[in-house]
Protein backbone atom coordinates (compact mmCIF):
# COMPACT_ATOMS: atom_id res chain seq x y z
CA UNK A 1 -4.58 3.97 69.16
CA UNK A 2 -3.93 4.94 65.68
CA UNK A 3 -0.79 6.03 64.81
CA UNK A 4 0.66 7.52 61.87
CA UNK A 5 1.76 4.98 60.09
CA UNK A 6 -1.50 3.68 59.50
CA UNK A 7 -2.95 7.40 59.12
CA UNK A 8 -0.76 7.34 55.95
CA UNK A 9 -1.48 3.79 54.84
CA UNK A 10 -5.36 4.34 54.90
CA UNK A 11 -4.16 7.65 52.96
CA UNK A 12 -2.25 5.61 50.28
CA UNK A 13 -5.13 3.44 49.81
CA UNK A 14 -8.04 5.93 49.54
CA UNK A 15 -5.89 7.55 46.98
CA UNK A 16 -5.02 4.80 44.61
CA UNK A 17 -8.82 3.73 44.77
CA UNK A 18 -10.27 7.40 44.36
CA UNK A 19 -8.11 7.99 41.22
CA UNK A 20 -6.69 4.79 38.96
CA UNK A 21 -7.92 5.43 36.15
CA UNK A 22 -5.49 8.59 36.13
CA UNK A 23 -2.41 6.94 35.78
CA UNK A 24 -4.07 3.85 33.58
CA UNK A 25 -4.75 6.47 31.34
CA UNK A 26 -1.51 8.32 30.99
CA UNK A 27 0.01 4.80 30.54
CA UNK A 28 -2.03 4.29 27.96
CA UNK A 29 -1.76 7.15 25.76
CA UNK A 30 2.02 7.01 26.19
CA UNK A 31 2.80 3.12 24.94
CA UNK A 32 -0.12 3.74 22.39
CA UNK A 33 0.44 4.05 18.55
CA UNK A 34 -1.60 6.28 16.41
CA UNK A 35 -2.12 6.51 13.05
CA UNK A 36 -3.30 9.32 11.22
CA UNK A 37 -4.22 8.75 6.88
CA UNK A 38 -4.92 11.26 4.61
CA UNK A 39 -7.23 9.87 1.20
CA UNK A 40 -7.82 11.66 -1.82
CA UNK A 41 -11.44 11.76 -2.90
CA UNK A 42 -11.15 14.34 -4.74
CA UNK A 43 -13.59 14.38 -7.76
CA UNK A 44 -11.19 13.86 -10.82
CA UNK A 45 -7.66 13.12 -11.19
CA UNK A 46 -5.75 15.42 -12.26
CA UNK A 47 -4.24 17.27 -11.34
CA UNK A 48 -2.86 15.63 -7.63
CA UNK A 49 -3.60 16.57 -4.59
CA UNK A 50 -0.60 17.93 -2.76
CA UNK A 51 -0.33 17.30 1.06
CA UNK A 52 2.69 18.61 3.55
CA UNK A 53 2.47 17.25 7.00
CA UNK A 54 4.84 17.93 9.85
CA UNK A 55 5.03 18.50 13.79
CA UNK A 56 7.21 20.67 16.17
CA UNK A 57 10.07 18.26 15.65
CA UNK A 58 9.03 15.82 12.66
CA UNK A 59 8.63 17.07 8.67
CA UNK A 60 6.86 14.43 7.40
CA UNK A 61 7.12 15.18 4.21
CA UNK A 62 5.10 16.16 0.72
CA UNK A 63 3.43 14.37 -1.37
CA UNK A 64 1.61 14.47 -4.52
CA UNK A 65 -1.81 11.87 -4.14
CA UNK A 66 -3.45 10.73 -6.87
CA UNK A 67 -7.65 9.69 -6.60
CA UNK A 68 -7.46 7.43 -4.30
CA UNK A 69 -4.04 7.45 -3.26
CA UNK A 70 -3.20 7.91 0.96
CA UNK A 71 -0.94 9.61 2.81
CA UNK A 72 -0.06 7.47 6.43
CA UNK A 73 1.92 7.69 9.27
CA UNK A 74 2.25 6.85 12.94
CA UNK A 75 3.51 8.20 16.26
CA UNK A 76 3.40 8.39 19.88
CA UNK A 77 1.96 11.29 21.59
CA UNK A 78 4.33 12.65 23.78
CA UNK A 79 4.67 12.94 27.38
CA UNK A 80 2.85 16.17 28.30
CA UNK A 81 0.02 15.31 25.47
CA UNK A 82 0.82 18.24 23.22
CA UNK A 83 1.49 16.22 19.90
CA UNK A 84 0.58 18.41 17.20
CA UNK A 85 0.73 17.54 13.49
CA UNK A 86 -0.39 19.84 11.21
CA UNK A 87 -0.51 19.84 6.99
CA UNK A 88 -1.08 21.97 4.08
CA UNK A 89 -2.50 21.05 1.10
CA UNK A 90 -3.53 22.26 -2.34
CA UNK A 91 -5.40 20.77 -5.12
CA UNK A 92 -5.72 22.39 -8.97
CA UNK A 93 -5.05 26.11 -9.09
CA UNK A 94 -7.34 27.41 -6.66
CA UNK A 95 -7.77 25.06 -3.11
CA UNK A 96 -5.49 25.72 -0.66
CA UNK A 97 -5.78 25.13 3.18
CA UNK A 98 -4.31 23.91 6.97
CA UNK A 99 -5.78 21.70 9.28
CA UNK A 100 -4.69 20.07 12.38
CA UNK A 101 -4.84 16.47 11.18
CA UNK A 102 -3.74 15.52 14.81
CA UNK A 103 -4.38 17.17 17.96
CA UNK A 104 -3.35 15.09 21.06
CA UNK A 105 -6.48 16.95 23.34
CA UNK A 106 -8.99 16.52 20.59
CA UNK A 107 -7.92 13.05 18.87
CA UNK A 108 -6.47 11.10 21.35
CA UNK A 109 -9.92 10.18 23.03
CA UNK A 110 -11.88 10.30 19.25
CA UNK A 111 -9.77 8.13 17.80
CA UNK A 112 -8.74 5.96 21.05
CA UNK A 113 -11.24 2.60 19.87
CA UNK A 114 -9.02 1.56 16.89
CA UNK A 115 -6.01 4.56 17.19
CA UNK A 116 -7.26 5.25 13.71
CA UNK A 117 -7.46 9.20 12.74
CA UNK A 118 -8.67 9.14 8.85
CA UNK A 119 -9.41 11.95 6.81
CA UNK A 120 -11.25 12.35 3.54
CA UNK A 121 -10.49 14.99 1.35
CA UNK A 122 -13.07 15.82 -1.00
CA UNK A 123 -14.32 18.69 -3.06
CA UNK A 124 -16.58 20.49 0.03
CA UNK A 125 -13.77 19.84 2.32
CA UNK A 126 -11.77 17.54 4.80
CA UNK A 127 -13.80 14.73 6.20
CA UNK A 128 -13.02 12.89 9.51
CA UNK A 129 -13.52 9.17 10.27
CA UNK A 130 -12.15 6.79 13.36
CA UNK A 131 -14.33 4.28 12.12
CA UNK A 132 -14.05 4.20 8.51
CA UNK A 133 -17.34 4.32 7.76
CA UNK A 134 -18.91 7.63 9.63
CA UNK A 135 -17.54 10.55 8.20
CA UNK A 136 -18.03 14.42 8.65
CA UNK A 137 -16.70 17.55 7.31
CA UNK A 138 -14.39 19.18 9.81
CA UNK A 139 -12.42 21.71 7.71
CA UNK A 140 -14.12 23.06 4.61
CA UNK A 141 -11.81 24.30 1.78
């Protein structure tokens, strides 16, 4: 005779094998550190390349880059996976833009491997790397 004790035991167990990889993964994004770093490439220095990041509730900060020169910094994403940071930046008298340089539904799984989100900026636009050594233009001037 089954009873419903065990009903809700087989239950428990069909569930927890069906989905694990739900909860690993939710544990996993929310002890995880990521980094996000800014580079200028720019062609010529100068003049510098001026970047402004910030989030909901964290202003970064600006600062001027020089060639070469990187901008870094590292969070968690947040609970609900809605980490957003977003920066301006402007270089010489007439480049001036916004791009997402961290969006926790697009970068969390790109950027997962090493928890590395890198981006280039050059003269054609903002280039995007995880790996340091494949990158692509995301966000043209």
């Amino acid at each position: 005779m089954v009873t419903r004790r065990h009903c809700l035991l087989v239950l428990v167990g069909v569930l927890c094998f069906i989905f694990p990889q739900t909860s690993t993964h939710q544990e996993d994004v929310l002890v995880s550190t990521y980094h996000v770093c800014i580079i200028n490439d720019m062609p010529s220095d100068p003049p510098p390349l001026t970047v402004h990041c910030k989030s909901g509730d964290d202003d970064i900060g600006s600062k001027d880059l020089l060639l070469r020169e990187e901008y870094r910094w590292s969070f968690r994403v947040n609970f609900w996976e809605t980490t957003l940071f977003f920066c301006s930046a402007r270089w010489g008298g007439g480049k001036r833009t916004y791009i997402d340089a961290f969006v926790a539904i697009r970068d969390e799984r790109r950027c997962r491997k090493n928890r590395y989100c890198l981006w280039s900026v050059r003269e054609d636009g903002f280039y995007f790397s995880n790996d340091n050594s494949t990158w692509r233009n995301q966000h043209p001037w």
